[in-house]
N, C-alpha and C. Protein backbone atom coordinates (compact mmCIF):
# COMPACT_ATOMS: atom_id res chain seq x y z
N UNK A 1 140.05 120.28 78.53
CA UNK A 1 139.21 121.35 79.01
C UNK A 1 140.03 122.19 79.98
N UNK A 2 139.98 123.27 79.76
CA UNK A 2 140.95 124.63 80.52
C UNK A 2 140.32 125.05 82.00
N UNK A 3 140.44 124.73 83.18
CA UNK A 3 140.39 125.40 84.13
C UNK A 3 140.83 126.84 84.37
N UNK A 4 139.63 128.16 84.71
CA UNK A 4 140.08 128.70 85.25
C UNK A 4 139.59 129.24 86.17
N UNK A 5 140.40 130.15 87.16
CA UNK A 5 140.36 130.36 88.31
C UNK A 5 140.03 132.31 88.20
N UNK A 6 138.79 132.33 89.18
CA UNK A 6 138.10 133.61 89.20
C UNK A 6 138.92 134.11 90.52
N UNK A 7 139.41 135.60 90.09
CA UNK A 7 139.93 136.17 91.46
C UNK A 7 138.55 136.87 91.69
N UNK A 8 138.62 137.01 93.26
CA UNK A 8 137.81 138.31 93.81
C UNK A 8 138.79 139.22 93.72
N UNK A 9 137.60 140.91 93.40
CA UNK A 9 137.99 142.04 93.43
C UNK A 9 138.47 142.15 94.55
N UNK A 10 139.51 143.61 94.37
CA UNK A 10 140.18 143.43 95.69
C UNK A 10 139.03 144.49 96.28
N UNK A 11 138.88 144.61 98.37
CA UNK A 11 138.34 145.30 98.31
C UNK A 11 138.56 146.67 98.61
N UNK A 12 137.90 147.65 98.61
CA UNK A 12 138.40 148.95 98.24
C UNK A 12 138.48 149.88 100.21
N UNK A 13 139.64 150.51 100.22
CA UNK A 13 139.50 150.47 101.85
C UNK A 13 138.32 151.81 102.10
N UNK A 14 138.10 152.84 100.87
CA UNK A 14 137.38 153.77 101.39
C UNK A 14 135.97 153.65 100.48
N UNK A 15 135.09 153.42 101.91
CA UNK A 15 133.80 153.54 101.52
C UNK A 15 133.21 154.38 100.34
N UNK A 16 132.31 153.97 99.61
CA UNK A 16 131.61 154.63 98.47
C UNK A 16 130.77 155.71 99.03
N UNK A 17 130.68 156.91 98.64
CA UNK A 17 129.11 157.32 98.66
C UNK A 17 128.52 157.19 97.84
N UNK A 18 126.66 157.50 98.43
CA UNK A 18 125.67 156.82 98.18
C UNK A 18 125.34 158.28 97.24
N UNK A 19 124.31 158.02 96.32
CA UNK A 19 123.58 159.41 95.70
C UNK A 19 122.40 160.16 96.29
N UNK A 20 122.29 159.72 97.68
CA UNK A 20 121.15 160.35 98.66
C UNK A 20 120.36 159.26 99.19
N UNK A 21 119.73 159.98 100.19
CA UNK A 21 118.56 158.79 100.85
C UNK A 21 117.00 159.26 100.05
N UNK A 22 116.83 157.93 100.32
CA UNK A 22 115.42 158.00 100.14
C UNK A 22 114.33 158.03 101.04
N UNK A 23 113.41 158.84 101.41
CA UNK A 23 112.57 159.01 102.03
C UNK A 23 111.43 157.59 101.56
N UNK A 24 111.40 157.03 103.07
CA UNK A 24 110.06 155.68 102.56
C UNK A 24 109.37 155.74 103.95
N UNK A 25 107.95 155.48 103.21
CA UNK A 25 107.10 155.33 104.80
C UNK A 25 107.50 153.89 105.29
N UNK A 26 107.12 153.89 106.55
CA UNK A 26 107.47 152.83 107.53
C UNK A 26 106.26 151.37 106.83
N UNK A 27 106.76 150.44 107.33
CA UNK A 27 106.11 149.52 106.22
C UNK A 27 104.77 148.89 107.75
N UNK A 28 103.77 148.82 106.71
CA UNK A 28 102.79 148.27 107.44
C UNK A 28 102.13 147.21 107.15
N UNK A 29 101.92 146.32 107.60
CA UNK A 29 101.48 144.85 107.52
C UNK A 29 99.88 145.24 106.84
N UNK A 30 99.88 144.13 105.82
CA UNK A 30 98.64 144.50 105.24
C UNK A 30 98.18 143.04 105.30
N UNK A 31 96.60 143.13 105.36
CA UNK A 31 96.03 141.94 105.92
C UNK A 31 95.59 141.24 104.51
N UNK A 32 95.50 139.92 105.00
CA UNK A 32 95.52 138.71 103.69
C UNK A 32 94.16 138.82 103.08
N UNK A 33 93.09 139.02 103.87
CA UNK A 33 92.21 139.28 103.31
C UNK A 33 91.02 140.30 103.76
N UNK A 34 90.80 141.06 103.08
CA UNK A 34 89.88 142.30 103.44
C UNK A 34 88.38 141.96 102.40
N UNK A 35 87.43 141.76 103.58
CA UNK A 35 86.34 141.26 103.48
C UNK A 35 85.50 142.28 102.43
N UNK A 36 84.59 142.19 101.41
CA UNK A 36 84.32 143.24 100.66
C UNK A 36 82.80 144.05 101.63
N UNK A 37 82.73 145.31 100.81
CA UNK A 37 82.11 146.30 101.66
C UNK A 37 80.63 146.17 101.13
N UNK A 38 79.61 145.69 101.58
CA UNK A 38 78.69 145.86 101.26
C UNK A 38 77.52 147.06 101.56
N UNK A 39 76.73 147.38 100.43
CA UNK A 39 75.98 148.58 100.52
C UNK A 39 75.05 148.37 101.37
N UNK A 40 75.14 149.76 102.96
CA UNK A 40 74.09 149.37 103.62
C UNK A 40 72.73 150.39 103.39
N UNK A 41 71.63 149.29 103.51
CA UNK A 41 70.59 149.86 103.21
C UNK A 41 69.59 150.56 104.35
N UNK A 42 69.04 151.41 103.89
CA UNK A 42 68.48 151.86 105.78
C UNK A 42 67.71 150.62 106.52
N UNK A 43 67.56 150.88 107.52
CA UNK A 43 66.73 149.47 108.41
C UNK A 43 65.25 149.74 107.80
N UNK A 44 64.83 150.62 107.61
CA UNK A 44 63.40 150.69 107.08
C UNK A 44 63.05 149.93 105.84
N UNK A 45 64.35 150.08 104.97
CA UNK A 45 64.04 149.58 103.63
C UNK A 45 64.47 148.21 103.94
N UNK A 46 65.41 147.64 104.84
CA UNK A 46 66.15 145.76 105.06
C UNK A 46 64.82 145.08 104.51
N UNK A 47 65.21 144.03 103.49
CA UNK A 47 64.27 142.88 103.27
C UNK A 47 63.43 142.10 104.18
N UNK A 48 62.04 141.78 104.36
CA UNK A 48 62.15 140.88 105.05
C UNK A 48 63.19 139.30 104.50
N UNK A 49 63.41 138.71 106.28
CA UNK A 49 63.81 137.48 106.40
C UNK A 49 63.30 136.12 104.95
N UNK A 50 61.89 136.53 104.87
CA UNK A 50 61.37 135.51 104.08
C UNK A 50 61.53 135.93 102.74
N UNK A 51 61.85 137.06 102.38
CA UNK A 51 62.11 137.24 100.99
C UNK A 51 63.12 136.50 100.43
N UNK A 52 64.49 136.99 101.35
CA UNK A 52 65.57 136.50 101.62
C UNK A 52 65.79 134.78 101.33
N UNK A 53 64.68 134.21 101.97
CA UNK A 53 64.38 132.98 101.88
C UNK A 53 63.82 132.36 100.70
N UNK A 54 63.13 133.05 100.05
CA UNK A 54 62.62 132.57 98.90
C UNK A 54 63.30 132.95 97.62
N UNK A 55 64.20 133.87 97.62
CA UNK A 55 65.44 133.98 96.67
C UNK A 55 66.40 133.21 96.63
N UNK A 56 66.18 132.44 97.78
CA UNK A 56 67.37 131.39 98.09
C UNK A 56 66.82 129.84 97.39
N UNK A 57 65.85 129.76 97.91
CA UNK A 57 65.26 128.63 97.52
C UNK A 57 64.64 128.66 95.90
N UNK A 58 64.28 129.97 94.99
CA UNK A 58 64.59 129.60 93.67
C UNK A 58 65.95 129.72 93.68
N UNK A 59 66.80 130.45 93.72
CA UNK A 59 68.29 130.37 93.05
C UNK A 59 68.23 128.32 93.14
N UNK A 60 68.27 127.77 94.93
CA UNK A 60 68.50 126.34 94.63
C UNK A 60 67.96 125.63 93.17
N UNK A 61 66.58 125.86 93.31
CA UNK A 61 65.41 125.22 92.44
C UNK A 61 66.03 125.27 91.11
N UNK A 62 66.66 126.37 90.67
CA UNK A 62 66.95 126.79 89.02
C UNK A 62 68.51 125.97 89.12
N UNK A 63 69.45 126.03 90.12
CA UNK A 63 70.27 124.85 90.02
C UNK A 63 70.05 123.84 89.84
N UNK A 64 69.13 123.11 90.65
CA UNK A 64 69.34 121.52 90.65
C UNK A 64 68.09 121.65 89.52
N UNK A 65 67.62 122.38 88.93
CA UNK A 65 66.98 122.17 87.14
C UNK A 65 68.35 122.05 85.86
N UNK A 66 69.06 122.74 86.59
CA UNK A 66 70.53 122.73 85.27
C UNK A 66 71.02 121.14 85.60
N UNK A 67 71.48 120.66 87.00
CA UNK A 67 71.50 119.62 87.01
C UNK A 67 71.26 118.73 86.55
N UNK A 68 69.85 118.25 86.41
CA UNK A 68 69.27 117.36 86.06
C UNK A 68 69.36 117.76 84.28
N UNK A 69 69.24 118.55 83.97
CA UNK A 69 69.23 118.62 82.46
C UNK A 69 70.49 118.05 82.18
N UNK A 70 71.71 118.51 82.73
CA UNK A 70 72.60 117.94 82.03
C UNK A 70 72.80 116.20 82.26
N UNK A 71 72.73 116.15 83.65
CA UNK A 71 72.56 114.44 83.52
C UNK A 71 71.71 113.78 82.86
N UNK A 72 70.49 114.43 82.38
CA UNK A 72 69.53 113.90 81.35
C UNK A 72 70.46 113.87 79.55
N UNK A 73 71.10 114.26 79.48
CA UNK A 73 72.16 114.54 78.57
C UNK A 73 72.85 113.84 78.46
N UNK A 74 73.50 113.05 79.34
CA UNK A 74 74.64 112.34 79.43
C UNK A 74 73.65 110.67 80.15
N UNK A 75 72.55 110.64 80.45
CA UNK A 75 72.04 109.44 80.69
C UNK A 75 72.81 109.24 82.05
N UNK A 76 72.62 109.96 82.90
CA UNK A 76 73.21 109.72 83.92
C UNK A 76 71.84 110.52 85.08
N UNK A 77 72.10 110.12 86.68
CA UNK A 77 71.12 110.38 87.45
C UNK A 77 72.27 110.72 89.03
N UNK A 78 71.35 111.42 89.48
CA UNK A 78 71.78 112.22 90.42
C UNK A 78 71.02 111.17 91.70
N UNK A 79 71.93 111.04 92.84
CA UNK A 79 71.26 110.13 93.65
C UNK A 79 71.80 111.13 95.43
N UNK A 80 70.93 111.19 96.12
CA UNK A 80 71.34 111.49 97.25
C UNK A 80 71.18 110.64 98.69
N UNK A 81 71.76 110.62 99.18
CA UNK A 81 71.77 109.33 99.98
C UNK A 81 72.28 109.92 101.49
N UNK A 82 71.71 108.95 103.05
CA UNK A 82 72.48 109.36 104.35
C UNK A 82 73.10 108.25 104.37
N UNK A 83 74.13 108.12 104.57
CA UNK A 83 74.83 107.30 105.82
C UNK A 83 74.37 106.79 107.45
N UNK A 84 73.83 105.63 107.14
CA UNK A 84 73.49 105.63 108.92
C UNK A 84 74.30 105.09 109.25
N UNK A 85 75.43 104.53 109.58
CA UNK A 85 76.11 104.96 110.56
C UNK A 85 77.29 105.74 111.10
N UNK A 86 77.49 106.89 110.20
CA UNK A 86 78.14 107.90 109.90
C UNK A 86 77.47 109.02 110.33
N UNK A 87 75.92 108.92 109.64
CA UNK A 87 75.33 110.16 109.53
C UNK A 87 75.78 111.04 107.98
N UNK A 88 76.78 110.58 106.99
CA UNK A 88 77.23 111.52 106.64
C UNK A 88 76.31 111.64 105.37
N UNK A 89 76.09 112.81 104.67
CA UNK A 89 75.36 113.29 103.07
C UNK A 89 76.28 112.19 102.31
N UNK A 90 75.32 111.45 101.42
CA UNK A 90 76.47 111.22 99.94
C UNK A 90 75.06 111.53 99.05
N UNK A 91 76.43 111.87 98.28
CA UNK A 91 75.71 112.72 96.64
C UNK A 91 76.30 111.36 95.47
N UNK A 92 75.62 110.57 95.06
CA UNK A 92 76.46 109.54 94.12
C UNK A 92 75.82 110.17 92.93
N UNK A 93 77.06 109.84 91.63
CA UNK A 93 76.28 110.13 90.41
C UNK A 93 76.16 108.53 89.61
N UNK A 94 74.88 108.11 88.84
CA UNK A 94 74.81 106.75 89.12
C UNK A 94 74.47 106.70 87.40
N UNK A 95 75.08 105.65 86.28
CA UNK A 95 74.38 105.72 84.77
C UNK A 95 73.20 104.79 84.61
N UNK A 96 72.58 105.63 83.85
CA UNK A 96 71.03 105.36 84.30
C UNK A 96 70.90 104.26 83.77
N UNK A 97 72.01 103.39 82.08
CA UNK A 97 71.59 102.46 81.47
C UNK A 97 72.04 101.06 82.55
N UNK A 98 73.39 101.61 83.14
CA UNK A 98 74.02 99.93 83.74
C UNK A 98 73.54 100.13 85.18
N UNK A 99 73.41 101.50 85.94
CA UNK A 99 72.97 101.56 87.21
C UNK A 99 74.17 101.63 88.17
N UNK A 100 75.94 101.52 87.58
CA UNK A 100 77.00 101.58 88.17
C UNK A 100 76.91 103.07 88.84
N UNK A 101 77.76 103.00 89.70
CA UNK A 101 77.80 104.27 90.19
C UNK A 101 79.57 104.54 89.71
N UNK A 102 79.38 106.06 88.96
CA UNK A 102 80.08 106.90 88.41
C UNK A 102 81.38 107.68 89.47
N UNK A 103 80.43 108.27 90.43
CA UNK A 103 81.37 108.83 91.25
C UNK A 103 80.49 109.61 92.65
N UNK A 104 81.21 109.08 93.44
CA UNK A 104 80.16 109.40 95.06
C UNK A 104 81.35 110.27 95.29
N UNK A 105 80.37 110.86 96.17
CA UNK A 105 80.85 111.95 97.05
C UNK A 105 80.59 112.10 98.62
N UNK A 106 81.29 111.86 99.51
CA UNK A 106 82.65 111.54 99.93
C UNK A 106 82.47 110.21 99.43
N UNK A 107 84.12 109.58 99.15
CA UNK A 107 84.07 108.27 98.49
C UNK A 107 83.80 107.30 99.21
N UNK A 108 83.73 105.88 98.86
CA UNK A 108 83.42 104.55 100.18
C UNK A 108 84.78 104.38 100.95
N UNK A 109 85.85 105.31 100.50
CA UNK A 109 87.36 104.61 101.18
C UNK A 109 87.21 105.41 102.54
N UNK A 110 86.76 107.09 102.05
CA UNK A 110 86.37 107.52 103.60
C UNK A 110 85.50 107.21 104.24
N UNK A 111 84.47 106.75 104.07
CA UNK A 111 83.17 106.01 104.53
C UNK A 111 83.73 105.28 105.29
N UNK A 112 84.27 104.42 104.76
CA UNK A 112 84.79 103.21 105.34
C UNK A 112 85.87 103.58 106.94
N UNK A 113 86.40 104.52 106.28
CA UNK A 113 86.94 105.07 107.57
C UNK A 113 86.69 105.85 108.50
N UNK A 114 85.28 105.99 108.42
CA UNK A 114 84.83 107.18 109.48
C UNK A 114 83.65 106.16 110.05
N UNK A 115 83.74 104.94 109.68
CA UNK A 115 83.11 104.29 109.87
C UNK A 115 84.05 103.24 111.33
N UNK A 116 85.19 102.89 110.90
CA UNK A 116 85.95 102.05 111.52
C UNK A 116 86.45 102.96 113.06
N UNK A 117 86.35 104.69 112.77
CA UNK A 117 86.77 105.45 113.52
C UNK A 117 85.71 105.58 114.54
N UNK A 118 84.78 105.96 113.84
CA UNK A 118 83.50 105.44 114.78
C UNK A 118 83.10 104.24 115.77
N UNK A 119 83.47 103.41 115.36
CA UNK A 119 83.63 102.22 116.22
C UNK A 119 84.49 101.70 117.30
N UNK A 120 85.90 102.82 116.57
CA UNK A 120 86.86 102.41 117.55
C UNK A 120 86.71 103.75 118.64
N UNK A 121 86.08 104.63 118.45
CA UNK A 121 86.11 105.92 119.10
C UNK A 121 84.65 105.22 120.64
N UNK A 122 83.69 104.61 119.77
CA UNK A 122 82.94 103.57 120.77
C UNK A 122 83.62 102.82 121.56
N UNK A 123 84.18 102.23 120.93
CA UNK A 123 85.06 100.82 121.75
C UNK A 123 85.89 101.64 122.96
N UNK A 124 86.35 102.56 123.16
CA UNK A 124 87.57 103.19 123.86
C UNK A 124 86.35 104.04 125.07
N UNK A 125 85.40 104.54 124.39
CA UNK A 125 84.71 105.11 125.38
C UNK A 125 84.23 104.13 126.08
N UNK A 126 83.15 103.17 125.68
CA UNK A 126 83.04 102.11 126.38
C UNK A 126 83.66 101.08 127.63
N UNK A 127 85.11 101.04 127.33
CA UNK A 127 85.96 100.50 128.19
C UNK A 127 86.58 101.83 129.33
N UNK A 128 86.02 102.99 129.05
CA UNK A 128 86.75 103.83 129.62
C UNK A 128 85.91 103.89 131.20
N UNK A 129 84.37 103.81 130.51
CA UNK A 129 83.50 103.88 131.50
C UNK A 129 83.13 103.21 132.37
């Protein structure tokens, strides 16, 4: 196999010119995110509060109806659950024939650890006092 060896150009002692400048505006930081503009409506016409509220609560209602249809589909059940001594929401999905649970949300490994954190976050205050 042939080695060879790349010269550098030599370099040239008189500067090049350029074919003109270019005129550019000064550069301005543009922000990561620009919040979208919503249409304002006069204060006379603003919704009430409770409308507001009850659009919210069907939109929920017609979700957790798709929900359940599809876990009715798949033989599966939707379970919601607190944590006492966490406090924390779990959402488990559980099959309705064996009763195993499929997949919780937050899992038992963090449970478990916000659980142990909890205790030790007790223990430290306790001795502190």
């Amino acid at each position: 196999m042939a080695i060879e060896t790349i010269t550098p150009l030599p370099q040239g002692s008189v500067p090049t010119q350029g074919t003109g400048s270019v005129e550019r505006a000064l550069a301005k930081p543009e922000p990561s995110f620009i919040p979208p503009v919503l249409p304002s409506a006069p204060d006379n016409a603003a919704r009430p509060v409770e409308q507001n509220t009850r659009d919210i609560e069907q939109q929920v209602g017609k979700a957790i109806e798709t929900v359940e249809v599809m876990m009715e589909l798949r033989e599966r059940s939707v379970k919601f659950e607190t944590d006492e001594s966490t406090g924390a929401n779990i959402i488990k999905i559980v099959d309705d024939k064996t009763g195993d649970v499929i997949r919780q949300m937050p899992p038992e490994e963090l449970l478990s650890f916000m659980r142990n954190l909890t205790k030790m976050l007790g223990n430290f205050l306790d001795e502190r006092v």
